[in-house]
C-alpha atoms as a PDB file:
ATOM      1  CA  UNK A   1     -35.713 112.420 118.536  1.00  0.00           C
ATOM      2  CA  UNK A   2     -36.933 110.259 121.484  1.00  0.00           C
ATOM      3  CA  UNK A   3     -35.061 107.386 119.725  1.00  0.00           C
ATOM      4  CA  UNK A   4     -31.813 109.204 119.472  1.00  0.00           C
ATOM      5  CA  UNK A   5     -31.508 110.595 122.754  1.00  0.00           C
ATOM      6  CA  UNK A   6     -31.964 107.054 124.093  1.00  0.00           C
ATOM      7  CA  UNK A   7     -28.851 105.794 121.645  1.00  0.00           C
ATOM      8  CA  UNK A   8     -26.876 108.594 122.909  1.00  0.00           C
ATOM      9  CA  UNK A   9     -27.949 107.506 126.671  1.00  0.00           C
ATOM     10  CA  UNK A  10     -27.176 103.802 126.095  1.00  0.00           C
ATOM     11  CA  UNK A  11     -23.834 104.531 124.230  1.00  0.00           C
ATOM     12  CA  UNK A  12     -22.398 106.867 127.503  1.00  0.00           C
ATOM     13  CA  UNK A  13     -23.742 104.172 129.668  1.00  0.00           C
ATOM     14  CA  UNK A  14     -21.539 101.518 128.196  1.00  0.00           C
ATOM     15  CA  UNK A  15     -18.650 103.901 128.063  1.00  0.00           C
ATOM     16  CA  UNK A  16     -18.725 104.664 131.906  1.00  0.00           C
ATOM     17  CA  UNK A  17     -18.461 100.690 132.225  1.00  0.00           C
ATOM     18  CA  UNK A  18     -16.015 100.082 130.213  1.00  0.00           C
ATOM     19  CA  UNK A  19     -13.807 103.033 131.821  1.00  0.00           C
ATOM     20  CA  UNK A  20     -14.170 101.334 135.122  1.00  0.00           C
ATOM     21  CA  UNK A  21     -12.550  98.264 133.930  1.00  0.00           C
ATOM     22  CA  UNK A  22      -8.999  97.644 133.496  1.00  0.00           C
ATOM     23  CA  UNK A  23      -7.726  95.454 131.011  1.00  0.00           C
ATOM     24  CA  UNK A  24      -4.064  94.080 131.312  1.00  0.00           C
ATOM     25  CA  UNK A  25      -1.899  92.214 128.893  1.00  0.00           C
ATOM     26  CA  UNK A  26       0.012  89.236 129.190  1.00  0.00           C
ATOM     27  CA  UNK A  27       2.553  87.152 127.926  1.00  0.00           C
ATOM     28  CA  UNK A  28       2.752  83.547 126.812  1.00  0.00           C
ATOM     29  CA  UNK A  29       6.127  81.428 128.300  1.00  0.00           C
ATOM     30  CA  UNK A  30       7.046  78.485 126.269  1.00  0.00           C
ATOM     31  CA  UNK A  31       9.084  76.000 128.729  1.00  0.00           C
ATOM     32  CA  UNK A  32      11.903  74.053 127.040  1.00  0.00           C
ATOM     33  CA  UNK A  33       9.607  70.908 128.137  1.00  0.00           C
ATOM     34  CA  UNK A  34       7.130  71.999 126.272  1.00  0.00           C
ATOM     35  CA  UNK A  35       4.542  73.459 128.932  1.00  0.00           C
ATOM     36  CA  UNK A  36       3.147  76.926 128.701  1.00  0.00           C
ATOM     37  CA  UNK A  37       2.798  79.395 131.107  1.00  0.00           C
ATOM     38  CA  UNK A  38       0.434  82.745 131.062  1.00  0.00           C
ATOM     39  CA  UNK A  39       2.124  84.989 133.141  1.00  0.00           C
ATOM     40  CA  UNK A  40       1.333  89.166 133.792  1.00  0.00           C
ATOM     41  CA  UNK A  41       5.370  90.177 132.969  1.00  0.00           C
ATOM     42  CA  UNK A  42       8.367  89.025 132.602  1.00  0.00           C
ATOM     43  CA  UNK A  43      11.886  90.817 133.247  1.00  0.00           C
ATOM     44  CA  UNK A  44      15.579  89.584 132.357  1.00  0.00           C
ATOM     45  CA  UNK A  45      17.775  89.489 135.298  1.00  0.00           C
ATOM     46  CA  UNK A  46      21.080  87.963 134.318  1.00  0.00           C
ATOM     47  CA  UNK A  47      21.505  84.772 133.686  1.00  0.00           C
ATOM     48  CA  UNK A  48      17.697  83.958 134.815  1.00  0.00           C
ATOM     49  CA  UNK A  49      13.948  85.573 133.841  1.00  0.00           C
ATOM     50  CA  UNK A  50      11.451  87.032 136.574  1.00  0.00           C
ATOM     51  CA  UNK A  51       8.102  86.170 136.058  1.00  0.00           C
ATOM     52  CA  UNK A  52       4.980  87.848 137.408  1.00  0.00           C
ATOM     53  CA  UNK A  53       2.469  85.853 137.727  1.00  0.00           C
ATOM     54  CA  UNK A  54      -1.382  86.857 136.970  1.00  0.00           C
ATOM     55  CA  UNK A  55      -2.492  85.272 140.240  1.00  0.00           C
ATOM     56  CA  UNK A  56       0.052  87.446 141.818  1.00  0.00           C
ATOM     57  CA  UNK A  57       3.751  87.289 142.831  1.00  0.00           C
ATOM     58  CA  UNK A  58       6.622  86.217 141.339  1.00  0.00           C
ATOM     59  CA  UNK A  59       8.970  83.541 140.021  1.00  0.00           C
ATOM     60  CA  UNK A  60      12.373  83.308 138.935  1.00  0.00           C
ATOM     61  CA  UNK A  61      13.695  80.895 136.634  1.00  0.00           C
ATOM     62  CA  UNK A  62      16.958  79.762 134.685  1.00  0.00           C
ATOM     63  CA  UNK A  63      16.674  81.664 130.953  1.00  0.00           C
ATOM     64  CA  UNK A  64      17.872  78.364 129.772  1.00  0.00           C
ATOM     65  CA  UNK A  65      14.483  76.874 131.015  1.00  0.00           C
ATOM     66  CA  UNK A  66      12.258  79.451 128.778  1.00  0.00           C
ATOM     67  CA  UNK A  67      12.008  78.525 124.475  1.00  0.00           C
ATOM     68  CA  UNK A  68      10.196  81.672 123.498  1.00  0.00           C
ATOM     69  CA  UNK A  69       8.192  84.028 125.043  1.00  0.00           C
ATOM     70  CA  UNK A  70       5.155  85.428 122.871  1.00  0.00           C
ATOM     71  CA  UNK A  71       2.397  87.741 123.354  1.00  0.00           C
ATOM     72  CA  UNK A  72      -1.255  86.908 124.911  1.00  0.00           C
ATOM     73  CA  UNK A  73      -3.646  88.074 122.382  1.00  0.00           C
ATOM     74  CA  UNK A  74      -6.504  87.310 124.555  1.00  0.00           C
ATOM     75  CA  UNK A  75      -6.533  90.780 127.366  1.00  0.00           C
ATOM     76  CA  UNK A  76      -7.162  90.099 131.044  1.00  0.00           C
ATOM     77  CA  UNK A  77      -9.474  92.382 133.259  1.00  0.00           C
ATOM     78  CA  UNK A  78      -7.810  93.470 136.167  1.00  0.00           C
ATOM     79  CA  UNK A  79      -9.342  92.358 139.354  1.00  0.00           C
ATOM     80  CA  UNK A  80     -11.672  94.822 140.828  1.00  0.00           C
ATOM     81  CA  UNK A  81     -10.450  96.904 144.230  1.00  0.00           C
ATOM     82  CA  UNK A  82     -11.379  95.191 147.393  1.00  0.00           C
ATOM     83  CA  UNK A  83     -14.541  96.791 148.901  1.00  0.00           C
ATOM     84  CA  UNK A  84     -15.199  96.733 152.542  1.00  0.00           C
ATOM     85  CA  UNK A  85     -17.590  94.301 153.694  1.00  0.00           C
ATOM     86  CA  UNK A  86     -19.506  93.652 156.800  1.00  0.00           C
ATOM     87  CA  UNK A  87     -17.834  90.538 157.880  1.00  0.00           C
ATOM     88  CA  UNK A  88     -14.530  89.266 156.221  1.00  0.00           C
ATOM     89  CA  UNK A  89     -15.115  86.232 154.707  1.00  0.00           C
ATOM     90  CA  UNK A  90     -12.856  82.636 155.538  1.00  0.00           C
ATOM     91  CA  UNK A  91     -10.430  82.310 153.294  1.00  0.00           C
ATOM     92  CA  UNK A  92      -9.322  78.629 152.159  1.00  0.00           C
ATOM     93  CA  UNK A  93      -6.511  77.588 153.942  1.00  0.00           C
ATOM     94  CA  UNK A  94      -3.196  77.795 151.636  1.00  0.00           C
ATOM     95  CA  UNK A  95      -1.754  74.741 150.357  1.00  0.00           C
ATOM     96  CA  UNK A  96       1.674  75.868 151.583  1.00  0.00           C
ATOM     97  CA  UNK A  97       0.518  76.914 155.205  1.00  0.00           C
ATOM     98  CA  UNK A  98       2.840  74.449 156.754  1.00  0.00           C
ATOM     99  CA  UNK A  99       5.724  75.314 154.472  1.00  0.00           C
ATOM    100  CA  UNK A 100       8.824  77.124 156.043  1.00  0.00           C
ATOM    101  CA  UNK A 101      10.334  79.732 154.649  1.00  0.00           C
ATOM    102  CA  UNK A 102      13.215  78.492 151.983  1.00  0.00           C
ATOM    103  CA  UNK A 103      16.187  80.352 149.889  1.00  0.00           C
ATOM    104  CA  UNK A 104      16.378  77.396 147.929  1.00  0.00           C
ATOM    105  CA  UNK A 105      12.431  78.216 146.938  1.00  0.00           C
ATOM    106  CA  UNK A 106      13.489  79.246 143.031  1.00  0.00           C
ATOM    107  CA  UNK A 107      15.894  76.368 143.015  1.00  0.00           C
ATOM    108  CA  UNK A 108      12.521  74.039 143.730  1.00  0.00           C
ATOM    109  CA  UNK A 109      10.572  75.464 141.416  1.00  0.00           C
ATOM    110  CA  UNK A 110      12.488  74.878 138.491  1.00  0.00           C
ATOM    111  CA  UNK A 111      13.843  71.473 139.092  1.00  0.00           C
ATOM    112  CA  UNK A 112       9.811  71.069 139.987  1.00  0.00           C
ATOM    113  CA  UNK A 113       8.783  72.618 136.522  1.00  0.00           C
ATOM    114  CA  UNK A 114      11.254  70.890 134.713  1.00  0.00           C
ATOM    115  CA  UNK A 115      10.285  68.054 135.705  1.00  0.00           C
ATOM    116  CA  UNK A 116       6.630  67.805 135.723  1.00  0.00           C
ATOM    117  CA  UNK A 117       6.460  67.723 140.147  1.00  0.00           C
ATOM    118  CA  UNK A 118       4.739  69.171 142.286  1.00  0.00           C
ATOM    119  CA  UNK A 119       6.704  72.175 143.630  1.00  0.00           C
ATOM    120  CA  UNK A 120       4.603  71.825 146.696  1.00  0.00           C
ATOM    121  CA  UNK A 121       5.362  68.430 147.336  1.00  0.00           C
ATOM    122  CA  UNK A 122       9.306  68.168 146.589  1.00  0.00           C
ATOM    123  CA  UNK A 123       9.411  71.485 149.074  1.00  0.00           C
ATOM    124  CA  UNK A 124       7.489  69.442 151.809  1.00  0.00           C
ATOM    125  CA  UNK A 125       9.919  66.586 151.227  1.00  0.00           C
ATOM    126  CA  UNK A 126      12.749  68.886 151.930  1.00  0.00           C
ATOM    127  CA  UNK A 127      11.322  70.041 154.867  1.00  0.00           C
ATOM    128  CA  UNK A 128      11.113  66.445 156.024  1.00  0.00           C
ATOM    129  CA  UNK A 129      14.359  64.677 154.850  1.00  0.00           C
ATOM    130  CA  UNK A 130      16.484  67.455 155.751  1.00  0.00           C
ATOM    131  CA  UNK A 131      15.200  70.447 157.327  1.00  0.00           C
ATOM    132  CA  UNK A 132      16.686  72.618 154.126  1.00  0.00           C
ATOM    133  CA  UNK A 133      20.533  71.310 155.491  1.00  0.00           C
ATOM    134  CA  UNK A 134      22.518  70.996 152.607  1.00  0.00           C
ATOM    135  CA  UNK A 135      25.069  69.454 154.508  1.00  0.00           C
ATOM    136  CA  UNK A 136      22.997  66.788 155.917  1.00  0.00           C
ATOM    137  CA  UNK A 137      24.040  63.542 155.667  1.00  0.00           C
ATOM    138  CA  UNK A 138      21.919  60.607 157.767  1.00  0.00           C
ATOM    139  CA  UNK A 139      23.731  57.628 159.269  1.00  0.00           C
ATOM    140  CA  UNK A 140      22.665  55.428 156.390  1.00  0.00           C
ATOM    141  CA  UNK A 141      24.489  57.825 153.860  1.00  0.00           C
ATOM    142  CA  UNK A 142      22.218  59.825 152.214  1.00  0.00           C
ATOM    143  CA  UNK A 143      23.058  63.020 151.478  1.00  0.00           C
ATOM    144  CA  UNK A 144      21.672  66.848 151.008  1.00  0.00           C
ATOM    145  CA  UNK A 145      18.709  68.433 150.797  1.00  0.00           C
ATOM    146  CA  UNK A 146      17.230  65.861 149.724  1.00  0.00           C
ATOM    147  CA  UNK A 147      18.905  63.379 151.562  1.00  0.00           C
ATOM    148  CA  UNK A 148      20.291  61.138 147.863  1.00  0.00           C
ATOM    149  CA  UNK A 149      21.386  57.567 148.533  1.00  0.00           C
ATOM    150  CA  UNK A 150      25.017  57.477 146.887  1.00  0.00           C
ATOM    151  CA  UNK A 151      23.179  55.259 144.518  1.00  0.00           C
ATOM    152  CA  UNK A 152      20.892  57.797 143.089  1.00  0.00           C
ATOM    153  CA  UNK A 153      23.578  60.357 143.446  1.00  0.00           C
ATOM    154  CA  UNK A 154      25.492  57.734 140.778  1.00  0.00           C
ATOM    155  CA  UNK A 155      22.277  57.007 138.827  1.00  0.00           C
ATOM    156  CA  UNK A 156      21.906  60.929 137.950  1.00  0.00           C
ATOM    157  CA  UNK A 157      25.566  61.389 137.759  1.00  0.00           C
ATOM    158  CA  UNK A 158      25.670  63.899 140.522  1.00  0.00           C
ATOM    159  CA  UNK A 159      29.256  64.720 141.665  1.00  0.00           C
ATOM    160  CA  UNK A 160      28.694  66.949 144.553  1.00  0.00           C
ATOM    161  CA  UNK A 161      25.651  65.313 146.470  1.00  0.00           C
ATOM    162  CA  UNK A 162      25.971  68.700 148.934  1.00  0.00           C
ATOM    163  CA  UNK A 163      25.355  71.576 146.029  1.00  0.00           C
ATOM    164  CA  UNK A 164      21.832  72.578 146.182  1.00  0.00           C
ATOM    165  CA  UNK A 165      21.016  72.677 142.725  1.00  0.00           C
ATOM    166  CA  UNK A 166      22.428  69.398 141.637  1.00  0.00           C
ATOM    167  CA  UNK A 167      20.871  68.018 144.597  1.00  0.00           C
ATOM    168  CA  UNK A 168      17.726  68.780 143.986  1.00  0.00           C
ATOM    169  CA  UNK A 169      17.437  68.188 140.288  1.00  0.00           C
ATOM    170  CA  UNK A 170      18.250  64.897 141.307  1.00  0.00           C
ATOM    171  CA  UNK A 171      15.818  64.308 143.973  1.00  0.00           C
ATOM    172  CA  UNK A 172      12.915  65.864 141.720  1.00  0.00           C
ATOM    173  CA  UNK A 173      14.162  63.387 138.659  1.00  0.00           C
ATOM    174  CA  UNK A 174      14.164  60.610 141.140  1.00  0.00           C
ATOM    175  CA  UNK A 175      11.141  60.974 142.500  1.00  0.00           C
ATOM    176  CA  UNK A 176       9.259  62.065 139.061  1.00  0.00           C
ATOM    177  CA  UNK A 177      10.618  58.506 138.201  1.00  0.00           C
ATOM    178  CA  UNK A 178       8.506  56.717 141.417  1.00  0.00           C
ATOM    179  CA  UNK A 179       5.701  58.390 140.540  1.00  0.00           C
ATOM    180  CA  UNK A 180       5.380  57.472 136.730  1.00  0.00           C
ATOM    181  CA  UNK A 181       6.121  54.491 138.143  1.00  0.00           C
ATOM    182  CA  UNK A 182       3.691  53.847 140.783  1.00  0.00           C
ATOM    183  CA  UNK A 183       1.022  56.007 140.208  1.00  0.00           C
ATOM    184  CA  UNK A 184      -0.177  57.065 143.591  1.00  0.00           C
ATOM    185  CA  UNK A 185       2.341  59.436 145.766  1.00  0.00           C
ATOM    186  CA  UNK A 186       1.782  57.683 148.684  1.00  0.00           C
ATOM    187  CA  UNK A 187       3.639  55.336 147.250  1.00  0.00           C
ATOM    188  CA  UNK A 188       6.037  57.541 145.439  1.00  0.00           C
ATOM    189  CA  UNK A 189       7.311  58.736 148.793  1.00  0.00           C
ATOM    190  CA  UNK A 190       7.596  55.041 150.875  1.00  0.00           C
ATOM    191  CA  UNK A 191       9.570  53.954 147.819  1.00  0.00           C
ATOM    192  CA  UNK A 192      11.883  57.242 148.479  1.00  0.00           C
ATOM    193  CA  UNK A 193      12.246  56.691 152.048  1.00  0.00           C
ATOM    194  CA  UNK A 194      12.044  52.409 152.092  1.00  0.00           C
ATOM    195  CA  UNK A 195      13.286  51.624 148.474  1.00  0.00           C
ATOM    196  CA  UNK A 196      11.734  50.408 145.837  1.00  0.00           C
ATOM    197  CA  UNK A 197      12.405  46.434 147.497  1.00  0.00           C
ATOM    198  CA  UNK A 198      10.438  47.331 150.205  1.00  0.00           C
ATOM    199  CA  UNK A 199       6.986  48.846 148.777  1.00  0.00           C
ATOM    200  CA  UNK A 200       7.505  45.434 146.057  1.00  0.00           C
ATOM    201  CA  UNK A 201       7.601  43.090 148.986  1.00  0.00           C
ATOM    202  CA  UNK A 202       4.836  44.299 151.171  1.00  0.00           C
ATOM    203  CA  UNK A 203       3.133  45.592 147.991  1.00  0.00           C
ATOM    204  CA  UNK A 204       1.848  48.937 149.096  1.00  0.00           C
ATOM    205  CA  UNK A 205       3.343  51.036 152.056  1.00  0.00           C
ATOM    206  CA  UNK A 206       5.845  49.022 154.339  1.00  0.00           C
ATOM    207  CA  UNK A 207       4.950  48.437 157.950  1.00  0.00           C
ATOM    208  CA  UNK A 208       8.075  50.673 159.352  1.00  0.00           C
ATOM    209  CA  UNK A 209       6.575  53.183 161.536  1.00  0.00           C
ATOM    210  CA  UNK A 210       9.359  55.822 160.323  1.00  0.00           C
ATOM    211  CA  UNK A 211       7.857  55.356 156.893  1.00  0.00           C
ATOM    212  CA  UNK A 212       4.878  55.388 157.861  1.00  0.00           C
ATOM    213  CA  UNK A 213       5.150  58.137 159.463  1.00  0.00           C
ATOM    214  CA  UNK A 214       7.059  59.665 156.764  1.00  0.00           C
ATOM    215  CA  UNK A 215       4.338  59.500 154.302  1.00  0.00           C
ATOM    216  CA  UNK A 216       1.966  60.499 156.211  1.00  0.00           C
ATOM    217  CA  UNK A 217       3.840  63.891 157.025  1.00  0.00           C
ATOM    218  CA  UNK A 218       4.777  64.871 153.648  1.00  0.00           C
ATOM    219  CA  UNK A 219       1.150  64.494 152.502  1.00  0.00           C
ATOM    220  CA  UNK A 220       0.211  66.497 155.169  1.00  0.00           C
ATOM    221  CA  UNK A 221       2.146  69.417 154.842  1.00  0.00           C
ATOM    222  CA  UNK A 222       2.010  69.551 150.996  1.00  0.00           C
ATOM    223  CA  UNK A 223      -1.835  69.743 151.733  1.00  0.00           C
ATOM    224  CA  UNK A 224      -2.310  66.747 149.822  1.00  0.00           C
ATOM    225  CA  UNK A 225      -4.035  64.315 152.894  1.00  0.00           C
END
């Protein structure tokens, strides 16, 4: 009897636990390159797919972007509800603390993803090159957002250097290119801002204090230096 009641005990026990957890399902989204993404939810809207993400928030992308999306068949437990605490612990500092505010954030992120960039890093670019102007245009020629030399422009076949999209597909491509090629993104972004010449001839970052400086900034505010 004494060995029953303590089964029945033990079995309610576990019960109460388990009702105090929440589990959550998820979903599985197979990128056309061939990453995979688990995400909380996903929603059509249009021409493009929302995306909730398990850490929280959400992204939008191009449908054209997603293969398939398939079930998670492993669940997730739901985070537990804050409780209050004594003193509020320091929270790490955000990578994207020094990023401004952007409409062209979705427009990032899927060139970004696409690509295999950093959507941190081409955003801080932006924020350097151009300020998120799509009409800028510097007195050496470049262009956009992402301020494209009429050579790259050409080189990606880009006929409107000012639309936002093709701009930035461009500039991510371009850049994904200098960093294959060089390794490092330091530099990956003085061979965007110099040339490729330049970085060659003084074999690592060029002594021009705008580049220099340049660098320097974008690793900053991508949180990278």
């Amino acid at each position: 009897m004494n060995v029953l009641r303590m089964v029945r005990v033990a079995a309610a026990t576990c019960a109460c636990t388990l009702a105090g957890v929440s589990m959550a399902s998820a979903d599985i989204v197979v990128m056309t390159s061939g990453r995979t993404v688990s995400v909380k939810a996903h929603k059509a809207a249009g021409d493009t797919t929302v995306l909730t993400l398990r850490s929280g928030g959400e992204v939008t992308l191009d449908t054209t972007l997603i293969e398939k999306i398939l079930p998670d068949e492993v669940p997730y437990p739901e985070p537990p509800a804050p409780q209050a605490a004594a003193e509020t612990p320091r929270l790490p500092v955000s990578r994207a603390a020094q990023l401004r505010d952007t409409i062209y954030g979705e427009l990032i992120e899927a060139a970004a993803q696409t690509h295999g960039v950093d959507p941190v890093l081409v955003q801080a670019l932006i924020q350097v090159e151009s300020n998120y102007q799509p009409r800028a245009r510097s007195n050496k020629g470049a262009m956009g957002l992402m301020q494209l030399m009429p050579a790259t422009a050409r080189e990606y076949n880009v006929r409107n250097a000012y639309d936002p999209k093709s701009n930035i597909d461009a500039g991510v491509r371009k850049l994904k290119s200098l960093i294959d090629k060089y390794r490092v993104f330091d530099l990956a972004l003085a061979a965007y801002n110099a040339g490729e010449g330049a970085v060659e001839r003084f074999k690592g970052i060029p002594p021009y204090r705008e580049t220099q400086t340049y660098v320097s900034r974008i690793l900053s505010i991508a949180g990278l230096r």
